[in-house]
PDB file of N, CA and C in Angstrom:
ATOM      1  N   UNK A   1      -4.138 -11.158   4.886  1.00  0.00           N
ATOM      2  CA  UNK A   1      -3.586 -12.461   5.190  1.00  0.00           C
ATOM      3  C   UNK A   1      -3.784 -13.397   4.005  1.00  0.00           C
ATOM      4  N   UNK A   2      -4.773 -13.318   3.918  1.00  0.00           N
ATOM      5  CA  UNK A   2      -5.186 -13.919   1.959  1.00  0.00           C
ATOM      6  C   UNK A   2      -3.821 -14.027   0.681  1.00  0.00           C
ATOM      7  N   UNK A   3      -3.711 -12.877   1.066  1.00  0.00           N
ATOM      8  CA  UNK A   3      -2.954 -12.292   0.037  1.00  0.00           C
ATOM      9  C   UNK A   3      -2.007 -12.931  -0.176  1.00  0.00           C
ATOM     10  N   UNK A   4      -1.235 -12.471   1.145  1.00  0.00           N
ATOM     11  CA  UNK A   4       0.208 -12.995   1.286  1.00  0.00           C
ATOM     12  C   UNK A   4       0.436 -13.597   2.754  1.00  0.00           C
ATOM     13  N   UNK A   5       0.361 -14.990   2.861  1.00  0.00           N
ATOM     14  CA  UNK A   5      -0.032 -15.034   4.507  1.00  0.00           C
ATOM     15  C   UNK A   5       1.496 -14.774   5.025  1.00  0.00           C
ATOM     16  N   UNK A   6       1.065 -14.650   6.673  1.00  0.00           N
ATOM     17  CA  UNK A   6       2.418 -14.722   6.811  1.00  0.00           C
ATOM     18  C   UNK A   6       2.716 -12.523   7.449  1.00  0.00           C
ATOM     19  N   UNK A   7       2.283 -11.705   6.201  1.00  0.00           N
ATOM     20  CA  UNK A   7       2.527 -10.524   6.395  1.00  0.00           C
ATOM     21  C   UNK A   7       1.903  -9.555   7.380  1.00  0.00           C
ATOM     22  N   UNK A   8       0.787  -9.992   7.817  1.00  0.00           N
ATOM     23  CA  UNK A   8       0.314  -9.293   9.543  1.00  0.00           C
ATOM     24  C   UNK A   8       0.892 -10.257  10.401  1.00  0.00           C
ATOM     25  N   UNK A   9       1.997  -9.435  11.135  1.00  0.00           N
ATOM     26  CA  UNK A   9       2.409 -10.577  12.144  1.00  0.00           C
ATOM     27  C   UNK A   9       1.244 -11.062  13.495  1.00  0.00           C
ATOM     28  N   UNK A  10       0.687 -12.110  13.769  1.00  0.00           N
ATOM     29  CA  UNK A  10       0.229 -12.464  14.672  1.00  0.00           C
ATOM     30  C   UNK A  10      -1.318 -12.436  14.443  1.00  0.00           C
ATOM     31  N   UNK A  11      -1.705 -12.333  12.869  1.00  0.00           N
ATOM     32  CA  UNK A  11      -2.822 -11.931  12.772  1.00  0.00           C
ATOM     33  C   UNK A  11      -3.753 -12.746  13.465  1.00  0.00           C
ATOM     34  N   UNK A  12      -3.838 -14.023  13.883  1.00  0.00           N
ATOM     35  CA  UNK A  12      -4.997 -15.267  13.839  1.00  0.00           C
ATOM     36  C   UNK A  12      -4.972 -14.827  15.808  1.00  0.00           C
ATOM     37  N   UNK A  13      -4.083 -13.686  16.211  1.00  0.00           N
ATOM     38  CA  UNK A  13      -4.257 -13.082  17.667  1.00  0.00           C
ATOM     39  C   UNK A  13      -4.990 -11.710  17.920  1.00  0.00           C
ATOM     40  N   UNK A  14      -5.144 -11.088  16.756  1.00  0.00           N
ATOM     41  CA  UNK A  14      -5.554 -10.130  17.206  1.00  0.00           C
ATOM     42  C   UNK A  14      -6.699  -9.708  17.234  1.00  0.00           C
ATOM     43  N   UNK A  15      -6.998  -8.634  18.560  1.00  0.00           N
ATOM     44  CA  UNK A  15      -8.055  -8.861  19.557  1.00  0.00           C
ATOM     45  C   UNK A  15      -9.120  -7.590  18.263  1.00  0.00           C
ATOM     46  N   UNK A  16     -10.208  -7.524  18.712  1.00  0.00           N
ATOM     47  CA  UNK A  16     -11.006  -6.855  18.195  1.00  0.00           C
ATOM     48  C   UNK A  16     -11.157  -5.253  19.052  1.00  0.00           C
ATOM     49  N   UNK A  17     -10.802  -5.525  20.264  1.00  0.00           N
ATOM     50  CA  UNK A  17     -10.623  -4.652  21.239  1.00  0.00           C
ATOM     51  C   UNK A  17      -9.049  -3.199  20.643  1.00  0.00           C
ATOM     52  N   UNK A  18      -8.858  -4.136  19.999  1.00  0.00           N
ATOM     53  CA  UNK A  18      -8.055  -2.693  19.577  1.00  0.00           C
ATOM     54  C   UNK A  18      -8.310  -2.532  17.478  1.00  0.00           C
ATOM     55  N   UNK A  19      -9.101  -2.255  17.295  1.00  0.00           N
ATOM     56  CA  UNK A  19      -9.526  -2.134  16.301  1.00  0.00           C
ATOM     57  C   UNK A  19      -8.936  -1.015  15.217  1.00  0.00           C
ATOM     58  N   UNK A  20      -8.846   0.222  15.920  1.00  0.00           N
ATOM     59  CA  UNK A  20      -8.034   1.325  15.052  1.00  0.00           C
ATOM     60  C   UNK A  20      -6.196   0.864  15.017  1.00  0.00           C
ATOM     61  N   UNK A  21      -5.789   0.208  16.444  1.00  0.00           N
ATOM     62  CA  UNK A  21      -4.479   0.143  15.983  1.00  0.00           C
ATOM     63  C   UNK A  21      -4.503  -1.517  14.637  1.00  0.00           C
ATOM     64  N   UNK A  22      -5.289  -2.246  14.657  1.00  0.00           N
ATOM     65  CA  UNK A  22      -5.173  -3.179  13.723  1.00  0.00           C
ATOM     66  C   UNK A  22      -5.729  -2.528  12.285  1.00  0.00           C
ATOM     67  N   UNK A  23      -6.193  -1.747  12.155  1.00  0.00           N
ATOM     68  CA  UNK A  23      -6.901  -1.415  11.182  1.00  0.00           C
ATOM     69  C   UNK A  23      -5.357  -0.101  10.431  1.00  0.00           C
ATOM     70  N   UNK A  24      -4.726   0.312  11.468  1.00  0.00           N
ATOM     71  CA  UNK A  24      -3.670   1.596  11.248  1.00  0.00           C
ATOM     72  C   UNK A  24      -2.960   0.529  10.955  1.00  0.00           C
ATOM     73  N   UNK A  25      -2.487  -0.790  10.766  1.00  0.00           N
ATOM     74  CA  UNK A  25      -1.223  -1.637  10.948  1.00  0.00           C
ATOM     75  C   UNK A  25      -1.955  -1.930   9.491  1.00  0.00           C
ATOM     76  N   UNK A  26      -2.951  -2.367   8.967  1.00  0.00           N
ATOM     77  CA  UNK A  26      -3.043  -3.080   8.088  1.00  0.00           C
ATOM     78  C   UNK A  26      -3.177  -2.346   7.201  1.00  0.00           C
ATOM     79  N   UNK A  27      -3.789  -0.890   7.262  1.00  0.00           N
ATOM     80  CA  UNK A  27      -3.690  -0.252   6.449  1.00  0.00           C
ATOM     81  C   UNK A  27      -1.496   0.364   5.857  1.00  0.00           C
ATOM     82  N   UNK A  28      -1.468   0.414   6.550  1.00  0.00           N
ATOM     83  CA  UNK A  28       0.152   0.584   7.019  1.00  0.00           C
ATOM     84  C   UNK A  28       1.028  -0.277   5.333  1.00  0.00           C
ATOM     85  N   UNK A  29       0.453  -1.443   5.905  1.00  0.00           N
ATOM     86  CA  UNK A  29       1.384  -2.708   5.144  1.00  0.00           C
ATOM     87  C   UNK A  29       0.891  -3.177   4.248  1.00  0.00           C
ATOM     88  N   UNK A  30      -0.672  -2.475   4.209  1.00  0.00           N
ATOM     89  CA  UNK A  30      -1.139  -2.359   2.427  1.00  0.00           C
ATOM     90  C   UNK A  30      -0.650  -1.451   1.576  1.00  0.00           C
ATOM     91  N   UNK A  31      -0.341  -0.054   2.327  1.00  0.00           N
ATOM     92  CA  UNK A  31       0.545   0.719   1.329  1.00  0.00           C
ATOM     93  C   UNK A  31       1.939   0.715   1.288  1.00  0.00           C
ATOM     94  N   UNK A  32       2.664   0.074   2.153  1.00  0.00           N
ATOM     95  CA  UNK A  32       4.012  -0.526   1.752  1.00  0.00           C
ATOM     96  C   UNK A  32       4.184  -1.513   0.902  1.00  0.00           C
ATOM     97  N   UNK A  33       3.339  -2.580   1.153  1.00  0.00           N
ATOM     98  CA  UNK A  33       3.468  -3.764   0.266  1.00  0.00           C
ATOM     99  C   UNK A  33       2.800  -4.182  -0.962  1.00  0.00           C
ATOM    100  N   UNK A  34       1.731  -3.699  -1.322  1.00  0.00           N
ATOM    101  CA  UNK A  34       1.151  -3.244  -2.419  1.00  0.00           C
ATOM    102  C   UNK A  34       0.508  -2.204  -2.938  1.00  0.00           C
ATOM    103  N   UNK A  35       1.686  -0.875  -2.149  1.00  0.00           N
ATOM    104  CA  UNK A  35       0.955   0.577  -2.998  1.00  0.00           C
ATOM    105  C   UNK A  35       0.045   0.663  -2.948  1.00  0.00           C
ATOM    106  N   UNK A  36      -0.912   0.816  -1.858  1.00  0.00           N
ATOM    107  CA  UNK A  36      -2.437   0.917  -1.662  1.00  0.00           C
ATOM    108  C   UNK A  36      -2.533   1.916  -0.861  1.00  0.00           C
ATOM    109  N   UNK A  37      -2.586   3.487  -1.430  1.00  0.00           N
ATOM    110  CA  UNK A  37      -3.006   4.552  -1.028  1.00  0.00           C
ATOM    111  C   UNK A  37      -3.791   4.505   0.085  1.00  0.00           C
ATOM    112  N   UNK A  38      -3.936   5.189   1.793  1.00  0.00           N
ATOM    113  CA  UNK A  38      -4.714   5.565   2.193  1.00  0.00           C
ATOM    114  C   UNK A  38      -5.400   6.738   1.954  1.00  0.00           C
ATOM    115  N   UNK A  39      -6.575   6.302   1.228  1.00  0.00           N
ATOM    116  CA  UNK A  39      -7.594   7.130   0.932  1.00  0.00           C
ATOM    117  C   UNK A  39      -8.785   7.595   1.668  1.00  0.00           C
ATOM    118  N   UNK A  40      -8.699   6.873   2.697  1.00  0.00           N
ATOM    119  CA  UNK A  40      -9.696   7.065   3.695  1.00  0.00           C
ATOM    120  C   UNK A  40      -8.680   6.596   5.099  1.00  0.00           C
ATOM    121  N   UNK A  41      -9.265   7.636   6.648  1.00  0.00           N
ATOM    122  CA  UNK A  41      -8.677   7.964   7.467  1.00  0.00           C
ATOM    123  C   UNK A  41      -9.240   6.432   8.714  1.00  0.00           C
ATOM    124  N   UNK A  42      -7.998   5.886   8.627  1.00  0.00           N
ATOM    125  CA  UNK A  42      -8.322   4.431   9.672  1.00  0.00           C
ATOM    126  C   UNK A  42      -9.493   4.921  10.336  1.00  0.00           C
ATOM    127  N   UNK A  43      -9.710   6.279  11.755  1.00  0.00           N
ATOM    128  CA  UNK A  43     -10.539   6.080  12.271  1.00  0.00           C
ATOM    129  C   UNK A  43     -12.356   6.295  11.515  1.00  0.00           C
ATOM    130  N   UNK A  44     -11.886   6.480  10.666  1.00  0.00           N
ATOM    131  CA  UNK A  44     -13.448   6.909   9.689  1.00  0.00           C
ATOM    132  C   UNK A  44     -13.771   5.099   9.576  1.00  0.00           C
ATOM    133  N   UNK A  45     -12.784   4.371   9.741  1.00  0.00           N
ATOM    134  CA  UNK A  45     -13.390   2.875   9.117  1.00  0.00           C
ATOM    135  C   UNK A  45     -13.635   1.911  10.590  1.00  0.00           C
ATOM    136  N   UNK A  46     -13.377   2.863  11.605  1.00  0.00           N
ATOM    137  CA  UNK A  46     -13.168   1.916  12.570  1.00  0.00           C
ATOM    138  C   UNK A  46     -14.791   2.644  13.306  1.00  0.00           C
ATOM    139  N   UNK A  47     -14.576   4.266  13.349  1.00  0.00           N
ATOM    140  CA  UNK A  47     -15.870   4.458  14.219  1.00  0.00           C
ATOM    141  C   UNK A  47     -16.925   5.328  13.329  1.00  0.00           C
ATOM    142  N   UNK A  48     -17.114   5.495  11.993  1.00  0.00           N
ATOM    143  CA  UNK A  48     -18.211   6.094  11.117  1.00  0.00           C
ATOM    144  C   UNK A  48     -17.760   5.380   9.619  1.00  0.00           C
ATOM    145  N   UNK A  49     -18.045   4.313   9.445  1.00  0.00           N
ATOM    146  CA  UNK A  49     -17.718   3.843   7.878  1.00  0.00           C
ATOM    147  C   UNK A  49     -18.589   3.637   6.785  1.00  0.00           C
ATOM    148  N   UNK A  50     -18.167   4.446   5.964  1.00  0.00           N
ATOM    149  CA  UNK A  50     -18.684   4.762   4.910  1.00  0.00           C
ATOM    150  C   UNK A  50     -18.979   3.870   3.574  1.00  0.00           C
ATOM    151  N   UNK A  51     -19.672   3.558   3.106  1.00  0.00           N
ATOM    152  CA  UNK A  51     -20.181   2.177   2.401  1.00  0.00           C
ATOM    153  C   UNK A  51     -19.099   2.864   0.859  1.00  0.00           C
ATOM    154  N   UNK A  52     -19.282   4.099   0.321  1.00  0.00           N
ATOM    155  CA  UNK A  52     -18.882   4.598  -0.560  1.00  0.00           C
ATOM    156  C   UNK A  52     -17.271   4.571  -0.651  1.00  0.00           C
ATOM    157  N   UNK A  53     -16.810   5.256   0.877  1.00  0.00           N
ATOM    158  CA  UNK A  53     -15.118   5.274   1.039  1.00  0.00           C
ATOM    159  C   UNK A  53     -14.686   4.199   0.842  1.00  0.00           C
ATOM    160  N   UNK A  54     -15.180   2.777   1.960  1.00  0.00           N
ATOM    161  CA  UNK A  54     -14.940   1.877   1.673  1.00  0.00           C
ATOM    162  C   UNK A  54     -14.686   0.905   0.601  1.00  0.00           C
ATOM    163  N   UNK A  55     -15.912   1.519  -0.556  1.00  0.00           N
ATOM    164  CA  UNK A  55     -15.482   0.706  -1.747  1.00  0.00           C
ATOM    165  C   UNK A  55     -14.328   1.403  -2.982  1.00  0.00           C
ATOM    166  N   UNK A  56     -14.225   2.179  -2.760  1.00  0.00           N
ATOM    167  CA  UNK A  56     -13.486   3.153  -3.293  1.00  0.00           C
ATOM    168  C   UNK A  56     -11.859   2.775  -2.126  1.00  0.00           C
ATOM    169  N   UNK A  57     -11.693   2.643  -1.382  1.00  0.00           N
ATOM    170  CA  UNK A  57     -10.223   1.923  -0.347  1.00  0.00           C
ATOM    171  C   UNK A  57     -10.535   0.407  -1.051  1.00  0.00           C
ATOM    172  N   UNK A  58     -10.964  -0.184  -0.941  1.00  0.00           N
ATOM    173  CA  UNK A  58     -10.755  -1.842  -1.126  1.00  0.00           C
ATOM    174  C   UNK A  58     -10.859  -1.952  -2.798  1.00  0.00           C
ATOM    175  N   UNK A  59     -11.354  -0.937  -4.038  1.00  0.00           N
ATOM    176  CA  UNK A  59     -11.144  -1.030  -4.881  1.00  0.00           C
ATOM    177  C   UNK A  59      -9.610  -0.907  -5.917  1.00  0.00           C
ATOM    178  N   UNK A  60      -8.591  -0.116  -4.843  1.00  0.00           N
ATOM    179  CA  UNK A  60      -7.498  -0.174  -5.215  1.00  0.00           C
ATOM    180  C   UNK A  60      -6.704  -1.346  -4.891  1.00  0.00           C
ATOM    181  N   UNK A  61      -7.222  -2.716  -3.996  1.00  0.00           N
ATOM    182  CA  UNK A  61      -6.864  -3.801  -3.997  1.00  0.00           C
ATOM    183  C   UNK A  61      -7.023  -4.583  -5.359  1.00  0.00           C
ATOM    184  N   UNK A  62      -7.321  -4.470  -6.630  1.00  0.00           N
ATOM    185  CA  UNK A  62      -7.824  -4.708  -7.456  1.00  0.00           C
ATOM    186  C   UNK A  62      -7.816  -3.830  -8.487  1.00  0.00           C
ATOM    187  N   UNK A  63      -6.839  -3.522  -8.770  1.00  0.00           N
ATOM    188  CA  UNK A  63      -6.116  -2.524  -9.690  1.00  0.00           C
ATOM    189  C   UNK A  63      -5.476  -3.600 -10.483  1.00  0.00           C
ATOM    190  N   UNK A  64      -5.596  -3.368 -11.944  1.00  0.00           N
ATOM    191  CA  UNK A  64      -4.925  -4.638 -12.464  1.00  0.00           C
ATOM    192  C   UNK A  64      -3.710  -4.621 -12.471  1.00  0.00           C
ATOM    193  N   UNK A  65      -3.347  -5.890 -12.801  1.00  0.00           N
ATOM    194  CA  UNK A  65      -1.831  -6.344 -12.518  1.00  0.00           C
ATOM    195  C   UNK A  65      -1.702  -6.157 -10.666  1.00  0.00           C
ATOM    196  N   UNK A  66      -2.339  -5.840 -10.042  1.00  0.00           N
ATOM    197  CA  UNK A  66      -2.481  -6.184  -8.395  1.00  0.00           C
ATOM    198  C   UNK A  66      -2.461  -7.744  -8.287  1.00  0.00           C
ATOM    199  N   UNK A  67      -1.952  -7.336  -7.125  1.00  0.00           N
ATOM    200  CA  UNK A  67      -2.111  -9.415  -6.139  1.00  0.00           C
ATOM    201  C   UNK A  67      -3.313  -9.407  -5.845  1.00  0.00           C
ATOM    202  N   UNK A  68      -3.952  -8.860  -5.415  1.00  0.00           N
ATOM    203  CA  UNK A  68      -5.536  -8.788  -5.353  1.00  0.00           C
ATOM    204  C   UNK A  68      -6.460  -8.866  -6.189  1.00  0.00           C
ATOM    205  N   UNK A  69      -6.546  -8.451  -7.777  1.00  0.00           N
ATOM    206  CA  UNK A  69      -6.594  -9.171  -8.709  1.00  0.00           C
ATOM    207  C   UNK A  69      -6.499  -9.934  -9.098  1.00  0.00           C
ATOM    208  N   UNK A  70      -5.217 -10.481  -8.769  1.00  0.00           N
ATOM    209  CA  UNK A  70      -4.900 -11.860  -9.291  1.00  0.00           C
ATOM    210  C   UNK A  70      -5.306 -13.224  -8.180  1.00  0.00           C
ATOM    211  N   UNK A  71      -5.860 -12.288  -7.014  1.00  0.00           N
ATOM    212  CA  UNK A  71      -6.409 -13.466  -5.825  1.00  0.00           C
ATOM    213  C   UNK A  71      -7.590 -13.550  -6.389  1.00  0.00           C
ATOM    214  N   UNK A  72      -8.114 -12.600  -6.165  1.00  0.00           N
ATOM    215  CA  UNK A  72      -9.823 -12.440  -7.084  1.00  0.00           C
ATOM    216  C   UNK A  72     -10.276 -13.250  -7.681  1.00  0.00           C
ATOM    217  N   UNK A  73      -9.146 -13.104  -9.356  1.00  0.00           N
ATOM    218  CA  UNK A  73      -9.644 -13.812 -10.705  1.00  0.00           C
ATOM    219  C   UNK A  73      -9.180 -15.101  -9.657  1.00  0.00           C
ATOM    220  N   UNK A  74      -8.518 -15.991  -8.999  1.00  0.00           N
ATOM    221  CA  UNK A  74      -8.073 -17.149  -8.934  1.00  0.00           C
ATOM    222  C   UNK A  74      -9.248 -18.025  -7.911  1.00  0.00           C
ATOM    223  N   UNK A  75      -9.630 -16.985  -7.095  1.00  0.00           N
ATOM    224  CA  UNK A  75     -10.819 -17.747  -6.398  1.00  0.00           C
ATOM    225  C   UNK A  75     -12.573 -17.416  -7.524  1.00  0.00           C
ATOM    226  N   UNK A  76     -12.324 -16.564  -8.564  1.00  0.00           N
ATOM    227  CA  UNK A  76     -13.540 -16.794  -9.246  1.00  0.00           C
ATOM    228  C   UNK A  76     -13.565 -18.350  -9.955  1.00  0.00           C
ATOM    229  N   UNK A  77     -11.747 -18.278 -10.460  1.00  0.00           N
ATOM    230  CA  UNK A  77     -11.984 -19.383 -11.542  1.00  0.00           C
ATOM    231  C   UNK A  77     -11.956 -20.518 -10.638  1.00  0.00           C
ATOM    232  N   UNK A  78     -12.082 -20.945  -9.158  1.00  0.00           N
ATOM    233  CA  UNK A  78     -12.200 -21.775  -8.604  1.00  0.00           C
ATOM    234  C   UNK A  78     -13.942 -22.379  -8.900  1.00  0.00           C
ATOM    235  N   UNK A  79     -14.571 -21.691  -8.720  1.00  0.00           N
ATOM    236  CA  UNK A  79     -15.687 -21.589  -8.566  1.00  0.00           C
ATOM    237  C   UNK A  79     -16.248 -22.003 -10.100  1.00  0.00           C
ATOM    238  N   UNK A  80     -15.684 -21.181 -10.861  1.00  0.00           N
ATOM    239  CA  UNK A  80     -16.088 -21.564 -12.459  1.00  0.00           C
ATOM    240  C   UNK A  80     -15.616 -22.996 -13.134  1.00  0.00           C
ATOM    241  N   UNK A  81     -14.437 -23.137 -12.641  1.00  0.00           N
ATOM    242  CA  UNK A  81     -13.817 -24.474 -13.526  1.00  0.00           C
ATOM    243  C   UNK A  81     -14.405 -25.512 -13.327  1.00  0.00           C
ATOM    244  N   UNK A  82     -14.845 -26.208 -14.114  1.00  0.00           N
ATOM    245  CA  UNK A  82     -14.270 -26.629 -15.716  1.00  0.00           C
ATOM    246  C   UNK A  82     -15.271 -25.966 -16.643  1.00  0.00           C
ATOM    247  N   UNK A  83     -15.792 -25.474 -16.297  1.00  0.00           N
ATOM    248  CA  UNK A  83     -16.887 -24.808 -17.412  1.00  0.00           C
ATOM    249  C   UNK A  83     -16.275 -23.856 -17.866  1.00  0.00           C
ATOM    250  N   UNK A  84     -15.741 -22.892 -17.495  1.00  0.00           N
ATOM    251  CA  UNK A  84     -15.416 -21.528 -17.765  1.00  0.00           C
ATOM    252  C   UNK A  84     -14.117 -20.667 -16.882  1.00  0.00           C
ATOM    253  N   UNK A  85     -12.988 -20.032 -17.551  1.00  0.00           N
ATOM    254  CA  UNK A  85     -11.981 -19.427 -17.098  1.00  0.00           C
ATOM    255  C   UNK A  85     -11.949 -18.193 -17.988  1.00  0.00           C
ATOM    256  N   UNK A  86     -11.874 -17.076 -16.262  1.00  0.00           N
ATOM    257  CA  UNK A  86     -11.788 -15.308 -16.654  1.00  0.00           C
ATOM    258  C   UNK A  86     -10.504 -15.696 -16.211  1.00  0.00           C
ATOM    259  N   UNK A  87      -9.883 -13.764 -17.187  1.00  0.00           N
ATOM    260  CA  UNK A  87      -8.517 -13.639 -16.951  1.00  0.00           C
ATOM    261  C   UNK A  87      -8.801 -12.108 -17.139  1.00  0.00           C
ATOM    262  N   UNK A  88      -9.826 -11.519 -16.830  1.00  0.00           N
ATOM    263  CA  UNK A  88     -10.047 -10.450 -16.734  1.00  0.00           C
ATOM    264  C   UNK A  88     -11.288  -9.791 -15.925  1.00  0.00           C
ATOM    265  N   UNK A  89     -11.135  -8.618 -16.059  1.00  0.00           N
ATOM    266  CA  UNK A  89     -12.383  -8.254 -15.343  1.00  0.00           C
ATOM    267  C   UNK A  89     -13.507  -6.899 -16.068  1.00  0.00           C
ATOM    268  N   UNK A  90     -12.868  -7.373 -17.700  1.00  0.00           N
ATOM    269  CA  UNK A  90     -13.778  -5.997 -18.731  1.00  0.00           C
ATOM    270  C   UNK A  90     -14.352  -7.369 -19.959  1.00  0.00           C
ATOM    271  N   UNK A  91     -13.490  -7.901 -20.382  1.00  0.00           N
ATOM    272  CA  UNK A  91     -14.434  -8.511 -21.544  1.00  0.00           C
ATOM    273  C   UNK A  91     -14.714 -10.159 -21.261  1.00  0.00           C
ATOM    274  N   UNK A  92     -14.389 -10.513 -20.769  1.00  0.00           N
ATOM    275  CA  UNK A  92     -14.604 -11.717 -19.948  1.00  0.00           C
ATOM    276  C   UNK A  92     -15.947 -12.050 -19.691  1.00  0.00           C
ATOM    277  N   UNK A  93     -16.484 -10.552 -19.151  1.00  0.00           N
ATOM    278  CA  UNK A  93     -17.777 -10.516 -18.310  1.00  0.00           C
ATOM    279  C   UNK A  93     -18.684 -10.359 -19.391  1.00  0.00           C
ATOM    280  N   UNK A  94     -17.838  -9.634 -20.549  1.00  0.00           N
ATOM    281  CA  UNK A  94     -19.215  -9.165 -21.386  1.00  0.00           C
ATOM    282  C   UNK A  94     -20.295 -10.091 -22.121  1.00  0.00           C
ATOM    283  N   UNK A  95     -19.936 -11.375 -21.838  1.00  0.00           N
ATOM    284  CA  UNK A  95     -21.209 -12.547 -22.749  1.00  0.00           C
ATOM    285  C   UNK A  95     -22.527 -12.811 -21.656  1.00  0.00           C
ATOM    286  N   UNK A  96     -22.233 -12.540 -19.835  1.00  0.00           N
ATOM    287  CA  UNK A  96     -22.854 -12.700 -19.164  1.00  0.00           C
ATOM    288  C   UNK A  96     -22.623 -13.744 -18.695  1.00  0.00           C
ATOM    289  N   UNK A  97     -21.838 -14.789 -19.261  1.00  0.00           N
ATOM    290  CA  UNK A  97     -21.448 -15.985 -18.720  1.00  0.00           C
ATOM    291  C   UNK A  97     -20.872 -16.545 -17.169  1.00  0.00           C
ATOM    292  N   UNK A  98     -20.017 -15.682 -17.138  1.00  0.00           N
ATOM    293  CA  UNK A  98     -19.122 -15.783 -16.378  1.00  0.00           C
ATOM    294  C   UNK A  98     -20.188 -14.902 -15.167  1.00  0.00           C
ATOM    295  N   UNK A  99     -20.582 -13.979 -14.989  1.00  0.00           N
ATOM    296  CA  UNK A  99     -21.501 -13.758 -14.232  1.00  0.00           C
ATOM    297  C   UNK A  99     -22.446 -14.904 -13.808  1.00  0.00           C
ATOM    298  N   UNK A 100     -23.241 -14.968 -14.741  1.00  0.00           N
ATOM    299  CA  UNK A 100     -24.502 -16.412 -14.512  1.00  0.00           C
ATOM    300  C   UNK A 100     -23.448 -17.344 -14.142  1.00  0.00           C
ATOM    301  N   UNK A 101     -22.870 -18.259 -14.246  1.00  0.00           N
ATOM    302  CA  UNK A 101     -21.982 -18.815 -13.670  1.00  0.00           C
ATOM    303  C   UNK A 101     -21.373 -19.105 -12.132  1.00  0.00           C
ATOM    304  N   UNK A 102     -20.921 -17.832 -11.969  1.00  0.00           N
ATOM    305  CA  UNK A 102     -20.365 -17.045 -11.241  1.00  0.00           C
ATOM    306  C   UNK A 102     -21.626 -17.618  -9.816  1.00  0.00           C
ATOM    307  N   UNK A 103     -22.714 -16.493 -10.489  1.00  0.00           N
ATOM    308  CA  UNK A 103     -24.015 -16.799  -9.746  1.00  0.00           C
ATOM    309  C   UNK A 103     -24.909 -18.461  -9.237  1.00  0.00           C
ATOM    310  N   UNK A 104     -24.354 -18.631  -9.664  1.00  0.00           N
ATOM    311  CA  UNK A 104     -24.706 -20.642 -10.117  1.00  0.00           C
ATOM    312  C   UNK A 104     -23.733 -21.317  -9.124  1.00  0.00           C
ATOM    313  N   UNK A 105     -22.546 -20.980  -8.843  1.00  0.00           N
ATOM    314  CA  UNK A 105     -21.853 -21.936  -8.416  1.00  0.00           C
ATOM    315  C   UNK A 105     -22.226 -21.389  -6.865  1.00  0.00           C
ATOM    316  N   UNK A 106     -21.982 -19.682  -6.953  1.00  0.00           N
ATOM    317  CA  UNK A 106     -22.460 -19.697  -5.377  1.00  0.00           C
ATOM    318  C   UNK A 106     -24.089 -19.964  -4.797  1.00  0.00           C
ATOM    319  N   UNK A 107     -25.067 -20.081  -5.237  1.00  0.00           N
ATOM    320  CA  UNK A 107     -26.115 -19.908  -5.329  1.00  0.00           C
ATOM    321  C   UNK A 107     -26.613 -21.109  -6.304  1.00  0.00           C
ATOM    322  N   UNK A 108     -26.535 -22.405  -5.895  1.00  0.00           N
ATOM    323  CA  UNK A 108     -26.483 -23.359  -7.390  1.00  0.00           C
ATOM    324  C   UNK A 108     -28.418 -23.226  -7.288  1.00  0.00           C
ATOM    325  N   UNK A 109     -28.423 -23.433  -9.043  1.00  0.00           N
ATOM    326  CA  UNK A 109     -29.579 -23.145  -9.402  1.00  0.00           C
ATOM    327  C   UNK A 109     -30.944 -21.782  -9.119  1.00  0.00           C
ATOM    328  N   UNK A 110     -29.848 -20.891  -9.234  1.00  0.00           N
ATOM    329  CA  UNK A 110     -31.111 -19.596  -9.405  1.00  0.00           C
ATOM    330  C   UNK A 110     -30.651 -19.648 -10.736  1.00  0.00           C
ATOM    331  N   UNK A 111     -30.012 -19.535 -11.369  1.00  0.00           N
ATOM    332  CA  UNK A 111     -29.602 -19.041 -12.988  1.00  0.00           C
ATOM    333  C   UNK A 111     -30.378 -20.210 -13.916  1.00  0.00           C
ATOM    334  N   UNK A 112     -31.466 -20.493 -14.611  1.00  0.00           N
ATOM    335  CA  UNK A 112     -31.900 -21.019 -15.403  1.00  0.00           C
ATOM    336  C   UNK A 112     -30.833 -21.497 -16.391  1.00  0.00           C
TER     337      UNK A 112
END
């Protein structure tokens, strides 16, 4: 819904009580609408989920040049601006900045 609102129809209704068919729908219209392989089997996420599968399924949301990427970087640089703007997610990171930062705005003042 983030993404693209609007594209789960009725989402702000649906019940928790049916969990595999919302989870089969969303998985559904993640790989229609942004090519997001099911790599892992709806009911594995609904009744045994796997910390590993899981990050490995939600990591192809974030494939660059993805909308999910580009939601990502847009709610990091929320958080960062005016100090600091990523536009990536390999050298951006590499001064530590944007991390400590990162860490600072959610968490203000652990980062010295």
């Amino acid at each position: 819904e983030h993404m693209r609102p609007g594209l789960i129809s009725g989402f702000a209704t649906l019940s928790p009580a049916n969990s595999l068919q919302n989870t089969q729908n969303a998985m559904d219209v993640a790989e229609k609408e942004f090519e997001i392989p099911q790599v892992i089997d709806p009911v594995h996420i609904v009744k045994q989920p796997d910390e590993l599968s899981m990050m490995t399924y939600l990591s192809y949301f974030c494939n660059p040049g993805s909308i999910g990427e580009t939601c990502l970087l847009q709610w990091i640089n929320s958080k960062l601006k005016p100090h600091y703007t990523i536009t990536n997610f390999v050298a951006d990171w590499s001064d530590g900045r944007a991390l400590a930062g990162l860490t600072d705005a959610i968490s203000a003042g652990l980062c010295p």
